[in-house]
Protein backbone atom coordinates (compact mmCIF):
# COMPACT_ATOMS: atom_id res chain seq x y z
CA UNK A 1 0.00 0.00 0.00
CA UNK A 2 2.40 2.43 1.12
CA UNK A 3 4.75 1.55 -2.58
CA UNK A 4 1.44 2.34 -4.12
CA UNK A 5 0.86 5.41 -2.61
CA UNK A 6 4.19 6.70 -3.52
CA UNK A 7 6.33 7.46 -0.28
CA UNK A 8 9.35 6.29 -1.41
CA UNK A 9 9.03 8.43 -4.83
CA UNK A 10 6.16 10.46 -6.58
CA UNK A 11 3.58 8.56 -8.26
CA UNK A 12 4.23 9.45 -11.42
CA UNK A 13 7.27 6.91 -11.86
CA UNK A 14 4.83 3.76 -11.13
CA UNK A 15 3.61 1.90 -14.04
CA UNK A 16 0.43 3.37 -15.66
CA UNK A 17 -2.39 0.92 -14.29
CA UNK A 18 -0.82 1.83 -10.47
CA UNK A 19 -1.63 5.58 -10.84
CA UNK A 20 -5.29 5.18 -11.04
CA UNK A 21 -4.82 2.95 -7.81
CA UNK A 22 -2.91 5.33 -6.04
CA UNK A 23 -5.34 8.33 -6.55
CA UNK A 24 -8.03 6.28 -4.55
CA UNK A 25 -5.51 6.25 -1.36
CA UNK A 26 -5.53 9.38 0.83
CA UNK A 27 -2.03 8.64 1.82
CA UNK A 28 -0.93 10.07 -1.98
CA UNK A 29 -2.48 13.46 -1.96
CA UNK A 30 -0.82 13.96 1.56
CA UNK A 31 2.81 12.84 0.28
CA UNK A 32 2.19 15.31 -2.49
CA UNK A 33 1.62 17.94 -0.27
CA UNK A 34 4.93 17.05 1.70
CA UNK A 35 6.86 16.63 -1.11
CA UNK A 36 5.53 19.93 -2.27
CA UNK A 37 6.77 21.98 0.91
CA UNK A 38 10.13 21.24 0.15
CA UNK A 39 10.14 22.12 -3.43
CA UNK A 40 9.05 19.43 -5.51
CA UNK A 41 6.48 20.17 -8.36
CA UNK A 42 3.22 18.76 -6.48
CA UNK A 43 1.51 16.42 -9.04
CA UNK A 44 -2.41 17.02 -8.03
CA UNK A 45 -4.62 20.76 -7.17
CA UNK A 46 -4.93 21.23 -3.85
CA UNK A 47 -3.72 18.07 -2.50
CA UNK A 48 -4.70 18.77 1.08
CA UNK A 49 -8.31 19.07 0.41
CA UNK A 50 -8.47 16.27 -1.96
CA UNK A 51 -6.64 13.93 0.67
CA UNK A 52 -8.92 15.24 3.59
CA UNK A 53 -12.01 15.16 1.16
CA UNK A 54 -11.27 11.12 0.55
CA UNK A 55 -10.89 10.85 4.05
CA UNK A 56 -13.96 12.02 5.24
CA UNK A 57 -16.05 10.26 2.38
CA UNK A 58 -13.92 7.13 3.35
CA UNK A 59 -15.40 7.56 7.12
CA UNK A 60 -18.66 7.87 6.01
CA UNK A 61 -19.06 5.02 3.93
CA UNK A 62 -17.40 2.89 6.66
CA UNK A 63 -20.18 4.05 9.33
CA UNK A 64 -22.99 3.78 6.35
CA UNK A 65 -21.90 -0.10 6.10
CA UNK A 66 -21.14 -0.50 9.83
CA UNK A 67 -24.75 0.72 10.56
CA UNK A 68 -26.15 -1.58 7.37
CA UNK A 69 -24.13 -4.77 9.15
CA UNK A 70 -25.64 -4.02 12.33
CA UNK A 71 -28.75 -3.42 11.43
CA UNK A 72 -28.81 -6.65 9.36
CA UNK A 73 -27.64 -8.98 12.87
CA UNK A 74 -30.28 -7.31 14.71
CA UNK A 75 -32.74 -8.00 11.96
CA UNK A 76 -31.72 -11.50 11.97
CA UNK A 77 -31.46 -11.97 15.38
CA UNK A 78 -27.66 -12.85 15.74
CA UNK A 79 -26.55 -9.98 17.54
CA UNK A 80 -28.47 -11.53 20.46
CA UNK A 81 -27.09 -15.28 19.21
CA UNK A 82 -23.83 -14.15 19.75
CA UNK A 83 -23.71 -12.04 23.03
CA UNK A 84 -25.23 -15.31 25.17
């Protein structure tokens, strides 16, 4: 994950399927913005916000399919199968 996301060098030198990989992962946009602070061309606009923005949406759609799961157990009934 972390070769993918480009910390040891910038995205741009991975193969061209891997880019398209790599902008899914938060990690990238924030290594860009590093990188960038020491005088490196960043590769993306705004990296902060786009790394923050895929963050957030990342949290939400965890709790959307955390609240779906649980809701499904209590449906069924083993959320009270598996607490006795």
């Amino acid at each position: 994950m972390l070769l993918i996301a480009g910390i040891y060098y910038p995205v741009s030198q991975l193969p061209p399927p891997l880019p398209v990989i790599a902008s899914v992962i938060p990690l990238t946009y924030f290594l860009d913005a590093f990188r960038s602070r020491f005088g490196f061309t960043p590769e993306y606009v705004a990296p902060l916000m786009r790394g923050f923005g895929l963050s957030a949406w990342y949290i939400v759609a965890a709790h959307w399919v955390l609240q779906k799961a649980i809701h499904g157990t209590r449906r069924n009934g083993l959320m009270l199968k598996l607490s006795a």
